[in-house]
PDB file of N, CA and C in Angstrom:
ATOM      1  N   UNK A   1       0.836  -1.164   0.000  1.00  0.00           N
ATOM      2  CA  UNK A   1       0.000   0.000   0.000  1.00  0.00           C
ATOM      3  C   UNK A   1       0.890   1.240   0.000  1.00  0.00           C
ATOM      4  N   UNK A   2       0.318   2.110  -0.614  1.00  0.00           N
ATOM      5  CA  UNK A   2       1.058   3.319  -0.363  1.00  0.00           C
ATOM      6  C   UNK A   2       1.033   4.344   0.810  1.00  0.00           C
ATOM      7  N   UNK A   3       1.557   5.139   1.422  1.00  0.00           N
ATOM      8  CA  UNK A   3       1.568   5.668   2.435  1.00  0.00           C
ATOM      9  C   UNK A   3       1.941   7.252   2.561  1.00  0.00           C
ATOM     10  N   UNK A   4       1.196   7.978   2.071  1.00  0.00           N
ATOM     11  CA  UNK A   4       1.203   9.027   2.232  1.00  0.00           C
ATOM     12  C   UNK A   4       1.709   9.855   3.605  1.00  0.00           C
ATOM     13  N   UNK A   5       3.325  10.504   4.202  1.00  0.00           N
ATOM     14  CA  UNK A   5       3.943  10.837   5.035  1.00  0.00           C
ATOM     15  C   UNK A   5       4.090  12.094   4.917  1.00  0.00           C
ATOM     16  N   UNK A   6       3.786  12.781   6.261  1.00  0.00           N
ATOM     17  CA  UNK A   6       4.187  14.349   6.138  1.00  0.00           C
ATOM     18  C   UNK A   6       5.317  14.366   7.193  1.00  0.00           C
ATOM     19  N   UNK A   7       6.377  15.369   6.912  1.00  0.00           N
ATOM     20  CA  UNK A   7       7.250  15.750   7.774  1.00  0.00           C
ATOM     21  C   UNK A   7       6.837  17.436   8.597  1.00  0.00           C
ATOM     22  N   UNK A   8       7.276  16.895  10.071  1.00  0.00           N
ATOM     23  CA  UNK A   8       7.509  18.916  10.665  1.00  0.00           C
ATOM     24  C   UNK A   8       8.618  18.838  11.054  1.00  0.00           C
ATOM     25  N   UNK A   9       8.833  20.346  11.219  1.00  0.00           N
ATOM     26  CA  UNK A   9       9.658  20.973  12.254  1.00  0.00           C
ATOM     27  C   UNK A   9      10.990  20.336  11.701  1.00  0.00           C
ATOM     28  N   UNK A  10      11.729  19.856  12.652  1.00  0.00           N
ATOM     29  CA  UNK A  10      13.119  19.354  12.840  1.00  0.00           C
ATOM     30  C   UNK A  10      12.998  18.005  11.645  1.00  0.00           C
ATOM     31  N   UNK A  11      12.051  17.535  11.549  1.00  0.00           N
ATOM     32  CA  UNK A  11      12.334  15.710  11.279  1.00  0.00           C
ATOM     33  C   UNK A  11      12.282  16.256   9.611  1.00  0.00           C
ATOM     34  N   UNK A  12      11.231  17.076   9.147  1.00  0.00           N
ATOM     35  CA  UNK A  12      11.435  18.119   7.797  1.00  0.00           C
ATOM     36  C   UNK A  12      12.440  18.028   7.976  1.00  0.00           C
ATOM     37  N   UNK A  13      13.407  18.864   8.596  1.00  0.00           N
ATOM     38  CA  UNK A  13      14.903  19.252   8.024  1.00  0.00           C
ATOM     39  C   UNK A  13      15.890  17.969   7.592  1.00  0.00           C
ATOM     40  N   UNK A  14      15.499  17.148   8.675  1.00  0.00           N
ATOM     41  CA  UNK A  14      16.411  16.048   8.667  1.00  0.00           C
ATOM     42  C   UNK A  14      16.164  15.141   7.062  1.00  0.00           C
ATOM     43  N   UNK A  15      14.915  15.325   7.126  1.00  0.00           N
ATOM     44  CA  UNK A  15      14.316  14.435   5.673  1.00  0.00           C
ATOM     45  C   UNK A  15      14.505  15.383   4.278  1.00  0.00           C
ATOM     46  N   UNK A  16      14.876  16.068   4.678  1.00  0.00           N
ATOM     47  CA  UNK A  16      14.727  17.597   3.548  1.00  0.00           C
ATOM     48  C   UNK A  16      13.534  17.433   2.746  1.00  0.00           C
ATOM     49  N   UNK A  17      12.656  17.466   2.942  1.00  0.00           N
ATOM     50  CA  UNK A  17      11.082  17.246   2.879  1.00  0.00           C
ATOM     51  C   UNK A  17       9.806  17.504   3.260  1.00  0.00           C
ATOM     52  N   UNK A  18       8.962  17.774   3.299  1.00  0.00           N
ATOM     53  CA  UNK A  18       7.996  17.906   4.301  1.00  0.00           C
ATOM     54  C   UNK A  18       6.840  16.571   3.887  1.00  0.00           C
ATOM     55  N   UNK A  19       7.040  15.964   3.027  1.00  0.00           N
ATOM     56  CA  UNK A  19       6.307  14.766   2.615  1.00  0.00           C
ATOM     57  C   UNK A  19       7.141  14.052   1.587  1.00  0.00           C
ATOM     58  N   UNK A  20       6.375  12.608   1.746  1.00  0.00           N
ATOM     59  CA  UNK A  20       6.754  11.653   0.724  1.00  0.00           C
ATOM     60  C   UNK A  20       5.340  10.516   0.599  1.00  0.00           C
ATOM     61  N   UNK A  21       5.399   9.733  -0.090  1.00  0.00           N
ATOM     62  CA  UNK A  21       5.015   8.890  -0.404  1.00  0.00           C
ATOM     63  C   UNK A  21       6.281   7.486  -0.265  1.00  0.00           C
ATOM     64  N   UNK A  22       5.818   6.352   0.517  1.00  0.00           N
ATOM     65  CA  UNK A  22       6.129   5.150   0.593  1.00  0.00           C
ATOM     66  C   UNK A  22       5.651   4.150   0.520  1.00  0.00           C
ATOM     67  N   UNK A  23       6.204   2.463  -0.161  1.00  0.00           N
ATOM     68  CA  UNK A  23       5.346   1.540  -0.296  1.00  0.00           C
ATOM     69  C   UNK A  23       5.559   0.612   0.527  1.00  0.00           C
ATOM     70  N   UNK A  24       4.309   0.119   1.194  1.00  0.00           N
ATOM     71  CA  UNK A  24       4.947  -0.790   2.897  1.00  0.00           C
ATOM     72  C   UNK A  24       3.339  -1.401   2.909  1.00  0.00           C
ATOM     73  N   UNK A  25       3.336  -2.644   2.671  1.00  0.00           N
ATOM     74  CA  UNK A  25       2.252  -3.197   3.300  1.00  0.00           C
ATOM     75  C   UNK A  25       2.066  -4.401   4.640  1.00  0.00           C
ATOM     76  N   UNK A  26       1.350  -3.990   5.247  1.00  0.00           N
ATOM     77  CA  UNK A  26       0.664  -5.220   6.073  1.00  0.00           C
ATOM     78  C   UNK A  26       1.554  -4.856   7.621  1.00  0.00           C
ATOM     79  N   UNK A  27       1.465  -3.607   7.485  1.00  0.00           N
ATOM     80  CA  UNK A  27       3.044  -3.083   8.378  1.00  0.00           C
ATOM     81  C   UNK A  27       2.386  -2.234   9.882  1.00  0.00           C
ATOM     82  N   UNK A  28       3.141  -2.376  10.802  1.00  0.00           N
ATOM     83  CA  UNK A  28       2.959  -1.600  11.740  1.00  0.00           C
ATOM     84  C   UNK A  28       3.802  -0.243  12.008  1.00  0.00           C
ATOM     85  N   UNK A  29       3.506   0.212  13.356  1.00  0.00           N
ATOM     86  CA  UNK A  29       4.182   1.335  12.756  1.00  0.00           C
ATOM     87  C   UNK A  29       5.501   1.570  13.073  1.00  0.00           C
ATOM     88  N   UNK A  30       5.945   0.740  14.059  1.00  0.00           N
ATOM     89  CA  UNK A  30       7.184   0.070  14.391  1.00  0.00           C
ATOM     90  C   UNK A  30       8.269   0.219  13.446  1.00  0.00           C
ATOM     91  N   UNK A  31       7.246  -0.839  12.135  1.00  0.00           N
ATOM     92  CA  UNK A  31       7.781  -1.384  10.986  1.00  0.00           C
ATOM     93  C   UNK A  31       8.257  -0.157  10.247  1.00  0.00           C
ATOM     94  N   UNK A  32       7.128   0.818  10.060  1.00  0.00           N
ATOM     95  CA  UNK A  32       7.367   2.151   9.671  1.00  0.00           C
ATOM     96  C   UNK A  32       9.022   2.873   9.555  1.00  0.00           C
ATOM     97  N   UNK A  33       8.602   2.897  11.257  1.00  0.00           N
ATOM     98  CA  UNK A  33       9.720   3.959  11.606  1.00  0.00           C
ATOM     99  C   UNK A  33      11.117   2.936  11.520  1.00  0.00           C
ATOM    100  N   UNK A  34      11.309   2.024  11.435  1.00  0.00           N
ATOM    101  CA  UNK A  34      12.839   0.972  10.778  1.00  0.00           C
ATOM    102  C   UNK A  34      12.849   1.253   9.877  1.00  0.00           C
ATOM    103  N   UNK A  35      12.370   1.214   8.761  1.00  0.00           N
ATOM    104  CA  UNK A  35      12.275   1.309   7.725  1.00  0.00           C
ATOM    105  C   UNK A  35      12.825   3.369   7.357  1.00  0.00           C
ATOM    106  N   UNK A  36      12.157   3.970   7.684  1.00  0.00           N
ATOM    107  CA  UNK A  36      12.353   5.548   8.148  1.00  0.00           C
ATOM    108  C   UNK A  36      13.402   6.006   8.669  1.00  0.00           C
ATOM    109  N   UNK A  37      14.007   5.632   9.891  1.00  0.00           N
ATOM    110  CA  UNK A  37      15.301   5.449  10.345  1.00  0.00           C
ATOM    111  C   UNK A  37      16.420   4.877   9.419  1.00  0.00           C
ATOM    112  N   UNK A  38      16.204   3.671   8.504  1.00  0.00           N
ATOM    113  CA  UNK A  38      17.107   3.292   7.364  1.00  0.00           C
ATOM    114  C   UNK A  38      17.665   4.187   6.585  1.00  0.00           C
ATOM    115  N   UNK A  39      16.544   4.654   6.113  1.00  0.00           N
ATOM    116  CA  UNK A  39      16.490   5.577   4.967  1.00  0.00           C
ATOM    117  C   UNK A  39      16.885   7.148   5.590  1.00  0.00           C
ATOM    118  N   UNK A  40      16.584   7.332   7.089  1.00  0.00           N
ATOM    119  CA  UNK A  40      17.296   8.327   7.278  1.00  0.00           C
ATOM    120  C   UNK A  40      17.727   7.887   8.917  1.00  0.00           C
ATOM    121  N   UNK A  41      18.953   8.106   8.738  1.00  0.00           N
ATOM    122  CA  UNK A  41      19.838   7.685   9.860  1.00  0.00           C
ATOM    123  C   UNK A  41      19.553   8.265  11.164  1.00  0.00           C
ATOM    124  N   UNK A  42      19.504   9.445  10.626  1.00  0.00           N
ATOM    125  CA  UNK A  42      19.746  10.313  12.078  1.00  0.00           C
ATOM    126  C   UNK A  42      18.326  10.522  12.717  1.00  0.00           C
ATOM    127  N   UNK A  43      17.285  10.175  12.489  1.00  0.00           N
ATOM    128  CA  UNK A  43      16.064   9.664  12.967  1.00  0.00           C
ATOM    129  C   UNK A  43      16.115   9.194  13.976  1.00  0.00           C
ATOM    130  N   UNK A  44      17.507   8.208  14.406  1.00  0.00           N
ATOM    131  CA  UNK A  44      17.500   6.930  15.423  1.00  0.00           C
ATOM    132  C   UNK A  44      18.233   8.240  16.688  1.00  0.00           C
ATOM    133  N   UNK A  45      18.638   9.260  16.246  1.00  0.00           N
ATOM    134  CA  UNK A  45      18.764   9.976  17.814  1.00  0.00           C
ATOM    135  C   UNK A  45      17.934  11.140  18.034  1.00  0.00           C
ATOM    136  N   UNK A  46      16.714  10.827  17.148  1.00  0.00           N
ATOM    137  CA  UNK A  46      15.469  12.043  17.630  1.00  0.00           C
ATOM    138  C   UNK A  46      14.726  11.443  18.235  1.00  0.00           C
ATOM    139  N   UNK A  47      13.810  12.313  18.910  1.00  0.00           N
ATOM    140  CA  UNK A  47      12.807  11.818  19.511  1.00  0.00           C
ATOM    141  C   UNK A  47      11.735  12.500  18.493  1.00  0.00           C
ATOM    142  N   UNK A  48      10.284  11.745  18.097  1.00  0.00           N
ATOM    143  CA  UNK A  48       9.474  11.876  17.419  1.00  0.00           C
ATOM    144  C   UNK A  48       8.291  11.259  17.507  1.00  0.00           C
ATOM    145  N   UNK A  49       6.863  11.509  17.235  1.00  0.00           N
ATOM    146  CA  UNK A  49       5.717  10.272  17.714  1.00  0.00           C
ATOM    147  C   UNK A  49       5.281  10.461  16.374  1.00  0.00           C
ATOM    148  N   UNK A  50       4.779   9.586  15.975  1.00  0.00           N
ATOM    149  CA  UNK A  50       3.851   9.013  14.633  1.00  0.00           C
ATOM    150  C   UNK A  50       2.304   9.572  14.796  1.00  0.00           C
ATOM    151  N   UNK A  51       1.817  10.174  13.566  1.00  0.00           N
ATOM    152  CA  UNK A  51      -0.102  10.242  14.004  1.00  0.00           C
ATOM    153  C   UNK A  51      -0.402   9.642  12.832  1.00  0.00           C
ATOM    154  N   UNK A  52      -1.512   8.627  13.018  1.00  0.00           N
ATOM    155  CA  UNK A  52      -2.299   8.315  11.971  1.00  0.00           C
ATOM    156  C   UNK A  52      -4.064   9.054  12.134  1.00  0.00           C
ATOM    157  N   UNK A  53      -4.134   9.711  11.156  1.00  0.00           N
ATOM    158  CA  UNK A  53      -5.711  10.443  11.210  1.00  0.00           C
ATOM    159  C   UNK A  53      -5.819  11.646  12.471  1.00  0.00           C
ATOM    160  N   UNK A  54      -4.635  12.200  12.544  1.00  0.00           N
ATOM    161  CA  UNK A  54      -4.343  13.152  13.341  1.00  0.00           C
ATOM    162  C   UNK A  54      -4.654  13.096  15.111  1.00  0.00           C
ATOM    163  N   UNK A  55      -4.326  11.274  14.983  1.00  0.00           N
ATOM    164  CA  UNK A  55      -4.232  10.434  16.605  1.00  0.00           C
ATOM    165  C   UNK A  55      -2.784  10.321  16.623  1.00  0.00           C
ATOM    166  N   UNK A  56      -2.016  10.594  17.520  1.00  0.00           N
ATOM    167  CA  UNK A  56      -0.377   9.847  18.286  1.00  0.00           C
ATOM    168  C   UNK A  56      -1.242   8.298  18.017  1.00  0.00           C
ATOM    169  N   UNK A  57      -0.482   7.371  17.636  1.00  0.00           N
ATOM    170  CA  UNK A  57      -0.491   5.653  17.898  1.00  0.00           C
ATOM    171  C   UNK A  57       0.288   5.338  18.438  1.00  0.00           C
ATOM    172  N   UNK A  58       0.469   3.881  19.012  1.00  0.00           N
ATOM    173  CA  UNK A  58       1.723   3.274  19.322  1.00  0.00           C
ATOM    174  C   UNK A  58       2.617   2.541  18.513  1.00  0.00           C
ATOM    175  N   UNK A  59       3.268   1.717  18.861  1.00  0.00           N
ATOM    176  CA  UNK A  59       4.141   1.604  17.923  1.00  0.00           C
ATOM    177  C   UNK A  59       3.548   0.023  17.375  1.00  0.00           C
ATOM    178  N   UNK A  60       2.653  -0.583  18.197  1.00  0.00           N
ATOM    179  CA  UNK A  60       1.636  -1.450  17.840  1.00  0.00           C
ATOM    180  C   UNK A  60       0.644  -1.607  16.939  1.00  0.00           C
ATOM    181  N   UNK A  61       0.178  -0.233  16.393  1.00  0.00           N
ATOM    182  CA  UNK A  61      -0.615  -0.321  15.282  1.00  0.00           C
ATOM    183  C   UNK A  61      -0.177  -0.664  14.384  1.00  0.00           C
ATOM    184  N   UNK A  62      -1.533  -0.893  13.752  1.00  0.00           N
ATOM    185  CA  UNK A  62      -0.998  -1.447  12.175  1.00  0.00           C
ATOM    186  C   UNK A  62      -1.597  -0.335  11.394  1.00  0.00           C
ATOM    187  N   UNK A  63      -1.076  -0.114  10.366  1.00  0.00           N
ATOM    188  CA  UNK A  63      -1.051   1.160   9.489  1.00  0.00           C
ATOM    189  C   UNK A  63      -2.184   0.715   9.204  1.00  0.00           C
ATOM    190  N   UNK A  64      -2.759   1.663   8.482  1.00  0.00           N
ATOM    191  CA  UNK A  64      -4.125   1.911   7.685  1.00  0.00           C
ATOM    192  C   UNK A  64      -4.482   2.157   6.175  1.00  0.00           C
ATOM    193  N   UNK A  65      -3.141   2.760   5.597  1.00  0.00           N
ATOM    194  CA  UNK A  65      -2.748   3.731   4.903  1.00  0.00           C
ATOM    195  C   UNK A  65      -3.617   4.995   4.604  1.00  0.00           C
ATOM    196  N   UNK A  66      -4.167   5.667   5.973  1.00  0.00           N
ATOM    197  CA  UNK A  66      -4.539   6.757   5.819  1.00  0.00           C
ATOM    198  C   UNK A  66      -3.636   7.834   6.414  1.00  0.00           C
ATOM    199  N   UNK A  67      -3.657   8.864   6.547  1.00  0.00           N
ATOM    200  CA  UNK A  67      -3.117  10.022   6.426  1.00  0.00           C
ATOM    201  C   UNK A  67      -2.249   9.842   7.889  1.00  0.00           C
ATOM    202  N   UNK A  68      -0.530   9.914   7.890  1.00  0.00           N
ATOM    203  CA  UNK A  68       0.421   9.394   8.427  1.00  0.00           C
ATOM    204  C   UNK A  68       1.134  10.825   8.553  1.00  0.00           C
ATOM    205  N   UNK A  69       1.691  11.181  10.012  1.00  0.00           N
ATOM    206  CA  UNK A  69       2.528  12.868  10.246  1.00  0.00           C
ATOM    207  C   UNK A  69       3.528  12.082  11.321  1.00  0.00           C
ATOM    208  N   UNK A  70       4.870  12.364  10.714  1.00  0.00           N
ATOM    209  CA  UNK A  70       6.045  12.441  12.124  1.00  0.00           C
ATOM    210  C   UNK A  70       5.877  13.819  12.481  1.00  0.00           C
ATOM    211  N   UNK A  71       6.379  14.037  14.389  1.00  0.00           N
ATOM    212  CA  UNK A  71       6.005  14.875  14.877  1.00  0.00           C
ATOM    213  C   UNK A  71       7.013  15.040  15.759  1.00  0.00           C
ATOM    214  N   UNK A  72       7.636  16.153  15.369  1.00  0.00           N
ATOM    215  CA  UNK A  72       9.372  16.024  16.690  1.00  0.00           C
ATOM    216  C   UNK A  72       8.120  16.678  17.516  1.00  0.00           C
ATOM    217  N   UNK A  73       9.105  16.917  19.044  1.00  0.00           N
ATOM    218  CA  UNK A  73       8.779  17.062  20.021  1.00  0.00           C
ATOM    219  C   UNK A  73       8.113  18.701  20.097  1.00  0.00           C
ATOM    220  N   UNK A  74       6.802  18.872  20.937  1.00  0.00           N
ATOM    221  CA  UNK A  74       6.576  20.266  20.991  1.00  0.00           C
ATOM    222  C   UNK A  74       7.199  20.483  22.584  1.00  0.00           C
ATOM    223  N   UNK A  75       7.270  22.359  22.109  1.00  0.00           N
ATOM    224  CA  UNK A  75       7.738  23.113  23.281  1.00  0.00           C
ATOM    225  C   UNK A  75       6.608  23.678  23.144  1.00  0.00           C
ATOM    226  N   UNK A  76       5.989  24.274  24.602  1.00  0.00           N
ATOM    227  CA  UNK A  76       4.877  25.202  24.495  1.00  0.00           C
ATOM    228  C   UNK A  76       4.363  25.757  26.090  1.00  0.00           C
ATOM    229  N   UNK A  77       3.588  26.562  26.457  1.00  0.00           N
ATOM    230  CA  UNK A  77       3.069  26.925  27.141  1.00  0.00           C
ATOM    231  C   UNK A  77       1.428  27.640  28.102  1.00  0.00           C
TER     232      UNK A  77
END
């Protein structure tokens, strides 16, 4: 399936991107982010949470292939 990915903030920079498209089926999101981390290294010393349908998941879900956002960390007040 295809997987429509948006990048923010920091994880954008790192990806030089703010989206992509990827092909990954039958996958969790675990699976995801190995796969993500491969392809970009320095992933593995950020901290970041996954949303599918503009929910945080765990790393237990299984994709959907609906609408998928990495999310570095917010600062706020």
């Amino acid at each position: 399936m295809q997987l429509n990915i948006k990048y923010f903030g920091l994880i954008a920079e790192i990806t030089t991107c703010t989206e992509e498209t990827l092909e990954l089926s039958n996958a969790t999101i675990a699976d995801l982010k190995n796969v993500l981390i491969g392809k970009y290294p320095e992933l593995n010393t950020k901290d970041f949470q996954i949303a599918q349908n503009k929910e945080i998941v765990s790393n237990e879900t299984l994709i959907s292939g609906e609408e998928l956002a990495l999310l570095p960390p917010f600062s706020g007040g």
